[in-house]
Protein backbone atom coordinates (compact mmCIF):
# COMPACT_ATOMS: atom_id res chain seq x y z
CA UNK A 1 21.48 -16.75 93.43
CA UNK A 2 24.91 -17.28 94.47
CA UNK A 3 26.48 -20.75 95.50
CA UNK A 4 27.52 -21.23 98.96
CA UNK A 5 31.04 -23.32 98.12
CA UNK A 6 33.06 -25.27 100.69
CA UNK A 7 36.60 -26.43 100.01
CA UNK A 8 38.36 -28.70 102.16
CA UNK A 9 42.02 -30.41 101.77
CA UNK A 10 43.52 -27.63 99.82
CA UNK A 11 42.61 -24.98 97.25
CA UNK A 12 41.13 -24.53 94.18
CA UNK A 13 41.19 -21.15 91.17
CA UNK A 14 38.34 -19.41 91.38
CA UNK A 15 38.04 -20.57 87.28
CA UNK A 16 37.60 -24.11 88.57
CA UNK A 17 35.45 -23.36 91.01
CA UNK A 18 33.21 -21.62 88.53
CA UNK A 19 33.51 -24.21 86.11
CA UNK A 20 32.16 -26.64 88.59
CA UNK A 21 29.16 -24.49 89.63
CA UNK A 22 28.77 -23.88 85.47
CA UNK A 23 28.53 -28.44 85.76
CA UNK A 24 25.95 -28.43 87.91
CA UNK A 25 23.85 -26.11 85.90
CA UNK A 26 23.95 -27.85 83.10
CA UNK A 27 23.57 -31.16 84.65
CA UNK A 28 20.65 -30.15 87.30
CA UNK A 29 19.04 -27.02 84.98
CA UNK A 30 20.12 -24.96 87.87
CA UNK A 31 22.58 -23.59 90.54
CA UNK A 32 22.94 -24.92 93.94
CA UNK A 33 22.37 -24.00 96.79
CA UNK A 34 25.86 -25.67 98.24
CA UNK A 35 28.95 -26.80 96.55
CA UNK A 36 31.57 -29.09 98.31
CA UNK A 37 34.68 -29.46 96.76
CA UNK A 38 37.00 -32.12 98.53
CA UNK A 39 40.26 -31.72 97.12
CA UNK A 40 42.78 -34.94 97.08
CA UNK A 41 46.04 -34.03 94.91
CA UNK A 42 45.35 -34.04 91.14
CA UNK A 43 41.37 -35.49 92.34
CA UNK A 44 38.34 -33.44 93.17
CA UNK A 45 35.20 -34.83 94.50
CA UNK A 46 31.88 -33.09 94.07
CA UNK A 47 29.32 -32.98 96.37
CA UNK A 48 25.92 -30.76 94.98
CA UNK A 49 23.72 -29.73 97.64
CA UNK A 50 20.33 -28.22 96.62
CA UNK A 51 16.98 -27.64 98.97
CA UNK A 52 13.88 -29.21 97.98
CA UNK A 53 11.48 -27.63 95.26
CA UNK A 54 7.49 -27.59 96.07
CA UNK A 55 5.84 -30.39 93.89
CA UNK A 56 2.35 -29.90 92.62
CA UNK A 57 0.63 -32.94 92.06
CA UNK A 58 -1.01 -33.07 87.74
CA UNK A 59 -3.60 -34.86 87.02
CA UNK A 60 -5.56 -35.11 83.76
CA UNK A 61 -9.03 -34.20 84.06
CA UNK A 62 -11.52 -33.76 81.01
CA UNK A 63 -8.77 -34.04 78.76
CA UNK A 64 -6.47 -31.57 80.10
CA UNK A 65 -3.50 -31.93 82.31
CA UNK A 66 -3.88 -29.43 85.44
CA UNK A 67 -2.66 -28.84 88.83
CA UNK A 68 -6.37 -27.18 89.87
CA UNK A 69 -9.61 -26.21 88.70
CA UNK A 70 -8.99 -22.39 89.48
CA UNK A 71 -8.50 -21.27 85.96
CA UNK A 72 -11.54 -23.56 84.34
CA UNK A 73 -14.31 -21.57 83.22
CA UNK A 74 -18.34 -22.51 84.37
CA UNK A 75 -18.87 -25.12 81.71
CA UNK A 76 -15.56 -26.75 82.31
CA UNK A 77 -15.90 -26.68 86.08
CA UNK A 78 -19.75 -28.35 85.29
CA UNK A 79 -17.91 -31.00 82.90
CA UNK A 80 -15.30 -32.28 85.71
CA UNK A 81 -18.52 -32.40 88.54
CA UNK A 82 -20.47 -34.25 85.79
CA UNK A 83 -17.80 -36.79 85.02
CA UNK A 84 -17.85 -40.65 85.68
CA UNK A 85 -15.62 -41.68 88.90
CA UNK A 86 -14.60 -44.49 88.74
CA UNK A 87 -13.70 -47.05 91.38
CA UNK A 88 -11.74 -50.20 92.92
CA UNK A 89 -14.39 -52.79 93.68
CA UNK A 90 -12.67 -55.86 96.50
């Protein structure tokens, strides 16, 4: 994936530049999607930009934790419809 980078007030090595990308990585477990690098004399300030990831929602049912009941088999699938609900009484 490359990095879309954005430099404004002056300019920067393209080792810096890498090394900031390599920051973010490390940091955020992976590269973003925008970098903008403001430069102000010996001063740079970082701005990381990344779009949103799709969040599955886990839940722990029957012991396991799982995001659906797709890869149960039959007597799992019976063990989860069988279960106790619970609920808030008012």
């Amino acid at each position: 994936m490359a990095c879309n980078v954005q430099i404004t007030g002056g300019t920067l090595p393209e080792q810096e530049i890498n090394a900031y990308i390599a920051r973010a990585v490390s940091l955020y477990g992976r590269e973003p999607d925008t970098l903008d690098l403001k430069v102000d004399g010996d001063f740079v300030d970082i701005a990381y930009h990344y779009t949103q990831q799709p969040f599955e929602r886990i839940r722990r049912i029957t012991g396991y934790l799982v995001g659906t009941l797709e890869r149960f088999n039959n007597a799992k699938r019976a063990e989860e419809h069988d279960r106790v609900k619970h609920s808030i009484s008012m």
